[in-house]
N, C-alpha and C. Protein backbone atom coordinates (compact mmCIF):
# COMPACT_ATOMS: atom_id res chain seq x y z
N UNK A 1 -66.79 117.67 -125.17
CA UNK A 1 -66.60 117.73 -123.74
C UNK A 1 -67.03 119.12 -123.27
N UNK A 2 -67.96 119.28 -122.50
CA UNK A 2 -68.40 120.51 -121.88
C UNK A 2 -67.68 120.74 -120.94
N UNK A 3 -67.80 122.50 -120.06
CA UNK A 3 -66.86 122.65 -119.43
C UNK A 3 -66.79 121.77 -118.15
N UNK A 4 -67.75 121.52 -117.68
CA UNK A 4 -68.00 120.75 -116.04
C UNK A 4 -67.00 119.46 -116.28
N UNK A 5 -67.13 118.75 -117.37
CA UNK A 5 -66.59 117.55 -117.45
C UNK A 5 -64.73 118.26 -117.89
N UNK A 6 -64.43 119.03 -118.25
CA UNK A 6 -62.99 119.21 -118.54
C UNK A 6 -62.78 120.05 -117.19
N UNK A 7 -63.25 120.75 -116.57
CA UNK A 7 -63.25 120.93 -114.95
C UNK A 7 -62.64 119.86 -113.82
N UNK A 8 -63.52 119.12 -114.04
CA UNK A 8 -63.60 117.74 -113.49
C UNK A 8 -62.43 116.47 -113.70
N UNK A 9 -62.41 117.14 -114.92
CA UNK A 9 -60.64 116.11 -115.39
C UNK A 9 -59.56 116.90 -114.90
N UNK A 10 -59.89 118.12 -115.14
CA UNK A 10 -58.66 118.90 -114.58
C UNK A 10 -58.50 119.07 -112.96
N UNK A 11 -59.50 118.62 -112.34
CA UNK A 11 -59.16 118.91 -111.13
C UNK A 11 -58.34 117.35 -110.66
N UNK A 12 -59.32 116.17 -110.99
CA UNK A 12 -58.64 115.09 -110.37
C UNK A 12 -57.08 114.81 -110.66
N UNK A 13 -56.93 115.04 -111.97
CA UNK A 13 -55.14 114.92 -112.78
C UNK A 13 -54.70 116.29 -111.53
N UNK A 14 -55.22 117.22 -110.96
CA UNK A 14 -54.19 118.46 -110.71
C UNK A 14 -53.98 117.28 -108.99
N UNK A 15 -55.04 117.13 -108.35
CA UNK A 15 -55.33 116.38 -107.35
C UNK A 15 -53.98 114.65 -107.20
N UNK A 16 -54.24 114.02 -108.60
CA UNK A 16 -53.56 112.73 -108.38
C UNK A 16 -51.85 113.81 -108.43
N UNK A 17 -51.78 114.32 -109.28
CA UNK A 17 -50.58 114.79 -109.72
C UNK A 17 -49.85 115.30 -108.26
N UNK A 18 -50.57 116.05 -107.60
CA UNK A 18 -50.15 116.27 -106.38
C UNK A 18 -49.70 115.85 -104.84
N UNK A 19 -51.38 114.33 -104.67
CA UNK A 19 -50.74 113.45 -104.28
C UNK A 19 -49.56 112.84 -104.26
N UNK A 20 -49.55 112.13 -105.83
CA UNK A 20 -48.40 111.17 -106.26
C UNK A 20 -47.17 111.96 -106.12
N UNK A 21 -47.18 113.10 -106.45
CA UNK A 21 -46.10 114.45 -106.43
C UNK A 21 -45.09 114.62 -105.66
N UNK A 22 -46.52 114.97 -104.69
CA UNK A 22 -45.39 115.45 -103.36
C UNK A 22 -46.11 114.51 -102.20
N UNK A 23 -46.78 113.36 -102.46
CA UNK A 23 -47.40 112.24 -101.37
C UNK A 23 -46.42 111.04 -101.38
N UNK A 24 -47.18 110.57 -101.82
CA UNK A 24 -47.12 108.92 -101.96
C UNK A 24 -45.56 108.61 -102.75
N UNK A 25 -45.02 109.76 -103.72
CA UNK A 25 -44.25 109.34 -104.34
C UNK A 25 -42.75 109.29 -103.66
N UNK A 26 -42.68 110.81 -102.69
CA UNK A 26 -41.44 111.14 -102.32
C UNK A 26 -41.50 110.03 -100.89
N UNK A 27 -42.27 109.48 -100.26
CA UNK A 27 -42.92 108.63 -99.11
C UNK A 27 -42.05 107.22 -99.77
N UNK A 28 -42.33 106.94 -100.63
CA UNK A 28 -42.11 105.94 -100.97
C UNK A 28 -40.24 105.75 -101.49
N UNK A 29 -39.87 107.11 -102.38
CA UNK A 29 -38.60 107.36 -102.65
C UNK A 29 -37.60 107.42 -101.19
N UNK A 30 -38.44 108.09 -100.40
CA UNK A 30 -37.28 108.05 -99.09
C UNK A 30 -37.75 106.83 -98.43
N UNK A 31 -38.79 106.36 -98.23
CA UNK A 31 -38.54 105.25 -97.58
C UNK A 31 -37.62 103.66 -98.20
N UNK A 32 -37.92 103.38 -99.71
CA UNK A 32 -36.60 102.77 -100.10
C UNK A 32 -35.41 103.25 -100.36
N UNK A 33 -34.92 104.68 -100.22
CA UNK A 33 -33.80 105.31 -99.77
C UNK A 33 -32.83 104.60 -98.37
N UNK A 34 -34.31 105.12 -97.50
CA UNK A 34 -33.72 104.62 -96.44
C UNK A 34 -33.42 102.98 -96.03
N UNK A 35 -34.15 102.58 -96.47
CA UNK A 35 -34.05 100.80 -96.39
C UNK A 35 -32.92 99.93 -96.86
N UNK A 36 -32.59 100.91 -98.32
CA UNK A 36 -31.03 100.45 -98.85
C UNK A 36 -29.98 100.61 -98.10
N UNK A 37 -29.94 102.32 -97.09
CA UNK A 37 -29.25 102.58 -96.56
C UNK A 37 -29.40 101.21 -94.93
N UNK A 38 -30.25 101.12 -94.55
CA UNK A 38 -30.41 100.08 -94.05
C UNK A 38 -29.84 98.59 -94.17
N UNK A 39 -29.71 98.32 -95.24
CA UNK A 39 -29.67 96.71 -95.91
C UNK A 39 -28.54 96.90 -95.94
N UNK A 40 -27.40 98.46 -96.31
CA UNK A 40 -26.06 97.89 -96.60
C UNK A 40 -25.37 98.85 -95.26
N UNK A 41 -25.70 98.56 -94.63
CA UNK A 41 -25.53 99.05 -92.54
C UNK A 41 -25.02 100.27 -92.95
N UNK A 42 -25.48 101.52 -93.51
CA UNK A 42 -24.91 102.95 -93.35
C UNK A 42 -25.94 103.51 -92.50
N UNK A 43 -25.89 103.44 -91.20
CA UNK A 43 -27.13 104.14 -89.94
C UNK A 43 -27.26 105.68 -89.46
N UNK A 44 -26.32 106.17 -90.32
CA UNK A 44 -26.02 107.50 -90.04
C UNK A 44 -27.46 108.14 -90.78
N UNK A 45 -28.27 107.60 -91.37
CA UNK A 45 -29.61 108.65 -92.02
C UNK A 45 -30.77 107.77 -91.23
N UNK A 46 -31.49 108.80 -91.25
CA UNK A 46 -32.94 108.76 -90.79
C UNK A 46 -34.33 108.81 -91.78
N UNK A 47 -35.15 107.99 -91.50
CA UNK A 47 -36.62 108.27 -92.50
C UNK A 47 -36.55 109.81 -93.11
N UNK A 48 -36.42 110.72 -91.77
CA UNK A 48 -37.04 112.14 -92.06
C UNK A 48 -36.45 112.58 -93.12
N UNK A 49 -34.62 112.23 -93.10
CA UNK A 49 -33.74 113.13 -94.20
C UNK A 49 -34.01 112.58 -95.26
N UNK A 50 -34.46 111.21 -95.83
CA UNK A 50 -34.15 110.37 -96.58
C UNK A 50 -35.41 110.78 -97.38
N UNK A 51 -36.63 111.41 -96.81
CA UNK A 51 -37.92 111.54 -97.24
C UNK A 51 -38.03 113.17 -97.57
N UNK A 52 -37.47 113.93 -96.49
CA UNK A 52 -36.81 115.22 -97.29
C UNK A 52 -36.05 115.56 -98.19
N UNK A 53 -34.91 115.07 -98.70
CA UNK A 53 -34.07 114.72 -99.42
C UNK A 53 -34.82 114.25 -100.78
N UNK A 54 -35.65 113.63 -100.84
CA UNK A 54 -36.53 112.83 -102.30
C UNK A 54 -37.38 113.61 -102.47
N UNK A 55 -38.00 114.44 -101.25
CA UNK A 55 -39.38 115.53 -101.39
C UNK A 55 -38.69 116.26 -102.32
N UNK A 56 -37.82 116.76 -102.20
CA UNK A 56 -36.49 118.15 -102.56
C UNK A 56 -36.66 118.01 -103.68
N UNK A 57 -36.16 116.52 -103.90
CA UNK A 57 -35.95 116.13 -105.61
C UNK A 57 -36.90 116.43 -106.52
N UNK A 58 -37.83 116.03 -105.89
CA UNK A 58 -39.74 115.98 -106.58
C UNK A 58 -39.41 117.13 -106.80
N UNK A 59 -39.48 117.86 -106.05
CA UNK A 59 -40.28 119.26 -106.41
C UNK A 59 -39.15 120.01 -107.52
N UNK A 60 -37.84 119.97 -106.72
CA UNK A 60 -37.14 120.37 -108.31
C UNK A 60 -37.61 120.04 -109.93
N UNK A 61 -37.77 118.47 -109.40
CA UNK A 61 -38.56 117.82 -110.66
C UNK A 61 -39.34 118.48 -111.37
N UNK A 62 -40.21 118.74 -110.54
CA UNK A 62 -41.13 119.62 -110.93
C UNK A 62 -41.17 120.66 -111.88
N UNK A 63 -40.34 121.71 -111.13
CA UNK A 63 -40.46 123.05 -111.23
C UNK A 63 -39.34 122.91 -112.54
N UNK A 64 -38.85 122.52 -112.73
CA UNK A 64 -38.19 121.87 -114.10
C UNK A 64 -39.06 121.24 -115.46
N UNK A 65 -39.66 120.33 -114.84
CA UNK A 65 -40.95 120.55 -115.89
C UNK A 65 -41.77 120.99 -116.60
N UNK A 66 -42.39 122.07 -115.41
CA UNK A 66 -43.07 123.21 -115.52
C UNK A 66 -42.38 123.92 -116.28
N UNK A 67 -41.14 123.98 -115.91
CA UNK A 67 -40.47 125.19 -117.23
C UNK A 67 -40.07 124.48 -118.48
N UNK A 68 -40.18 123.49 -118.41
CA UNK A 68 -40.35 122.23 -119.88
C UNK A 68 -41.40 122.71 -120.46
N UNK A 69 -43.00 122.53 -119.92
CA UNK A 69 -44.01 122.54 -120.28
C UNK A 69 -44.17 123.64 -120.97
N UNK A 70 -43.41 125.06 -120.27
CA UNK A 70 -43.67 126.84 -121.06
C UNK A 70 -42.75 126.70 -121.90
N UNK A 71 -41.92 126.60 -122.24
CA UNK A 71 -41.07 126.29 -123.56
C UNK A 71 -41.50 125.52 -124.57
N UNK A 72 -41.49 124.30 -124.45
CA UNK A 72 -42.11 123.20 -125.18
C UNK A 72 -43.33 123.29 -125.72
N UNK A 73 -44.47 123.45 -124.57
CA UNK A 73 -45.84 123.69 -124.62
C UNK A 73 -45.81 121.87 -125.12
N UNK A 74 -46.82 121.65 -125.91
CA UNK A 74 -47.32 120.22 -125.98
C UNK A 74 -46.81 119.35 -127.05
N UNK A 75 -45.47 120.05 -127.17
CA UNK A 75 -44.75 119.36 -129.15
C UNK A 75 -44.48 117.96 -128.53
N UNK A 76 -44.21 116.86 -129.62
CA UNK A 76 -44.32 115.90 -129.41
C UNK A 76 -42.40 115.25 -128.78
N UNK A 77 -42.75 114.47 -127.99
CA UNK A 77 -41.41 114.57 -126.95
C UNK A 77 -40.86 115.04 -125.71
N UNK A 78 -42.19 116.39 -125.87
CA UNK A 78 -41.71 116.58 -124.06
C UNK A 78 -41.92 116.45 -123.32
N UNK A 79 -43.08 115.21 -123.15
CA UNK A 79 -43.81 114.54 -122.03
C UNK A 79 -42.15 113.64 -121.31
N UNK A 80 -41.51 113.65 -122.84
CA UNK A 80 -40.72 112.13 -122.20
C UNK A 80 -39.58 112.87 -121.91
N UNK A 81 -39.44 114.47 -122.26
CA UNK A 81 -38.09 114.93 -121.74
C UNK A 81 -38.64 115.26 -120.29
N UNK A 82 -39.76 115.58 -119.87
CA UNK A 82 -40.47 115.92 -118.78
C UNK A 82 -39.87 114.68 -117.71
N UNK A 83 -40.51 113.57 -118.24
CA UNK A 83 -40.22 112.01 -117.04
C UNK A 83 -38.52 112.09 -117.28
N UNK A 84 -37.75 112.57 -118.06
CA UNK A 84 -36.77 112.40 -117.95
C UNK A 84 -36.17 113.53 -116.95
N UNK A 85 -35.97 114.46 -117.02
CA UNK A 85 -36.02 115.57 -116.03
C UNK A 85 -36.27 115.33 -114.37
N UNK A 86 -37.60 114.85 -114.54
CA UNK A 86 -37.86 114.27 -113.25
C UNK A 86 -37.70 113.23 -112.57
N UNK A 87 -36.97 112.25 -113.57
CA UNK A 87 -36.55 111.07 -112.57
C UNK A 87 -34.83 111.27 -112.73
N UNK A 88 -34.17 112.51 -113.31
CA UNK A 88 -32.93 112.40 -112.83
C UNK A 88 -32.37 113.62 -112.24
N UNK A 89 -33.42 114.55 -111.24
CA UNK A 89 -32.75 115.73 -111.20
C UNK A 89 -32.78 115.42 -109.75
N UNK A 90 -33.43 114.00 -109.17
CA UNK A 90 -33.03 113.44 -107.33
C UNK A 90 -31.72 112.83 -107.59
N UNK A 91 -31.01 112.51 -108.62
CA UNK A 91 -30.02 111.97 -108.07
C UNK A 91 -28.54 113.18 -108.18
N UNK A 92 -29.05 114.05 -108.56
CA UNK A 92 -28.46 115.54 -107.84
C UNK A 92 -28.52 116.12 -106.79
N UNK A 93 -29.85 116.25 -106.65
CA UNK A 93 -30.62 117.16 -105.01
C UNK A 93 -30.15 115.90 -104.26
N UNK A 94 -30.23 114.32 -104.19
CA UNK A 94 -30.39 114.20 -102.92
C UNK A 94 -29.21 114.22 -102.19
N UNK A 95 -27.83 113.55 -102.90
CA UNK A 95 -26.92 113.73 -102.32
C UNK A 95 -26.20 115.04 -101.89
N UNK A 96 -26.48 116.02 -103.10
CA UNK A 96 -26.16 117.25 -102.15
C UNK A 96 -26.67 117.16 -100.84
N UNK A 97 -28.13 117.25 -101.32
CA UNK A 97 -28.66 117.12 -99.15
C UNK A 97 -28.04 116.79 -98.12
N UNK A 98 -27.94 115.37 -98.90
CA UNK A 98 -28.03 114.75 -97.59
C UNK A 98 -26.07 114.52 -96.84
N UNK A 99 -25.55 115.26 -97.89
CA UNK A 99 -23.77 115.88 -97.88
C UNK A 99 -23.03 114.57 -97.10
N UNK A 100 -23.07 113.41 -98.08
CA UNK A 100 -22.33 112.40 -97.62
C UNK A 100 -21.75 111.61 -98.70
N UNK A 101 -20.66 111.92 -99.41
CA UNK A 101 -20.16 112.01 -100.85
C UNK A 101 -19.42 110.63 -100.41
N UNK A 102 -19.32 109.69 -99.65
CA UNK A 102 -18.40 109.05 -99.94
C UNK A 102 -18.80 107.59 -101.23
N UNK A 103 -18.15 106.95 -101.52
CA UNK A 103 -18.62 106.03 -102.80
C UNK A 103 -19.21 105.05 -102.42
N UNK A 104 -19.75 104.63 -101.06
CA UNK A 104 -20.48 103.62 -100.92
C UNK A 104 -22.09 103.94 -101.13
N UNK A 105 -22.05 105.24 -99.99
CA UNK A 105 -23.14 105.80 -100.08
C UNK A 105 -23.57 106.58 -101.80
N UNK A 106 -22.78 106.92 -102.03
CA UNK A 106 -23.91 107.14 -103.63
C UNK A 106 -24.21 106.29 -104.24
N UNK A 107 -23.11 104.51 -104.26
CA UNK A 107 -23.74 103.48 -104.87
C UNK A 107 -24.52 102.97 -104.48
N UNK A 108 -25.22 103.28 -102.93
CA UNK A 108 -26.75 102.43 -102.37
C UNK A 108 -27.50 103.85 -102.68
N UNK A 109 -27.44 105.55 -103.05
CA UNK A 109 -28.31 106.07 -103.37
C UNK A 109 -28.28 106.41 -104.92
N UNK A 110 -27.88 105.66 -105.56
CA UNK A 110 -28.10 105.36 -107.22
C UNK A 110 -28.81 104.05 -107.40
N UNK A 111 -28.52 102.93 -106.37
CA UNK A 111 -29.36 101.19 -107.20
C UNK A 111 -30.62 102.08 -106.13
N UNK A 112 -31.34 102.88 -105.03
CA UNK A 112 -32.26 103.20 -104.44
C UNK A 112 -32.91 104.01 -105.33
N UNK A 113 -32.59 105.11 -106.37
CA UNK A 113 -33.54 106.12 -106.87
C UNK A 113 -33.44 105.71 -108.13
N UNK A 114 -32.47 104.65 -108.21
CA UNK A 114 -33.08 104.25 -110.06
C UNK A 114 -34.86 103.23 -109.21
N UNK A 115 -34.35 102.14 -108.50
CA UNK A 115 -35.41 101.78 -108.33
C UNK A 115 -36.77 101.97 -107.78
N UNK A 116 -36.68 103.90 -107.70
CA UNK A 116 -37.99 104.53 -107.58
C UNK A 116 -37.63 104.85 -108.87
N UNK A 117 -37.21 105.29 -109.97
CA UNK A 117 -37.45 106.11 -110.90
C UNK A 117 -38.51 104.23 -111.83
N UNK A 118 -37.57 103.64 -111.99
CA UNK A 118 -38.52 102.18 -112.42
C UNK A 118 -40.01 102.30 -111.93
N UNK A 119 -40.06 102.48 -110.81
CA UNK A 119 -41.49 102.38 -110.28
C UNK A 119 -42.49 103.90 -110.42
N UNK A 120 -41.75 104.95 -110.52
CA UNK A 120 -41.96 106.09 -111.25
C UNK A 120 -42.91 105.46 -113.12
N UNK A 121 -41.76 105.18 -113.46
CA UNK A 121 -42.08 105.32 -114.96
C UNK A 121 -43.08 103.98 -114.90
N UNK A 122 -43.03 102.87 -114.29
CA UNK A 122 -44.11 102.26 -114.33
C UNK A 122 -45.45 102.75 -114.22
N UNK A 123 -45.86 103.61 -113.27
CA UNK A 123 -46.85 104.09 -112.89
C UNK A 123 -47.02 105.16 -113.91
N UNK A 124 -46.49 105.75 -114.36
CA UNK A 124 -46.33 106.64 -115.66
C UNK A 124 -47.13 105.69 -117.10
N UNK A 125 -46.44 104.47 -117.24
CA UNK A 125 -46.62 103.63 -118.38
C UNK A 125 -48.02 103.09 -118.02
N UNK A 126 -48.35 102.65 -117.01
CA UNK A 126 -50.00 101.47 -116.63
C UNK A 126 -50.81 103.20 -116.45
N UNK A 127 -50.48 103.99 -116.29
CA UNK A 127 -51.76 104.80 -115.97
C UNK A 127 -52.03 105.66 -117.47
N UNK A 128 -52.83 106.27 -117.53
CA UNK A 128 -53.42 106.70 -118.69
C UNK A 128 -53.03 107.88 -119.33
N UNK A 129 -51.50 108.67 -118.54
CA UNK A 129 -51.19 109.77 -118.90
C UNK A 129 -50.40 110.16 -119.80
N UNK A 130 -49.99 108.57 -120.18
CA UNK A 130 -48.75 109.58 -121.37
C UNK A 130 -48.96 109.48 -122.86
């Protein structure tokens, strides 16, 4: 592989990674956030918090990773402590956020971010990265 072509891989993975990252993924996390909260009549949240609140998560995700990745570096396992990291460090951030502790609401924002973290690790499993 010459450099243009490992250039070229590295830009689109930095590109999807970012999209999916902080796009399409947290878009999608707050909007079935909010929909649960919807379906089981708690009207007190809005798209915006529900999509801020999951952005939050991501990026903690993230930056948790990232410090996976400098520790770890590429030993075998920390891709999956990585997806693990990142699909459970929103169901910390969001309820802090979004500061509404009572037990209904964390049981519609636990069956809501497991069923982005499912669709997380799906997209993880069908795409070519792990």
């Amino acid at each position: 592989m010459d450099n243009t072509e490992l250039l070229e891989q590295l830009f689109w993975r930095f590109l999807v990674t970012i999209v999916f990252g902080f796009g399409i993924i947290p878009a999608a996390g707050g909007a079935i956030l909010w929909k649960a909260f919807q379906i089981a009549k708690i009207t007190n949240f809005t798209y915006p918090q529900c999509w801020k609140a999951y952005l939050a998560g991501c990026g903690y995700g993230y930056v948790a990773c990232m410090i996976v990745n400098l520790i770890e570096g590429s030993r075998q396992g920390s891709g999956v402590l990585q997806l693990m990291l990142f699909c459970t460090i929103p169901f910390l951030v969001v309820p802090l956020l979004l500061r509404n502790f009572s037990s209904r609401v964390l049981v519609v924002e636990a069956i809501a971010l497991l069923l982005v973290d499912a669709l997380v690790l799906l997209f993880v499993l069908l795409s070519n990265w792990h």
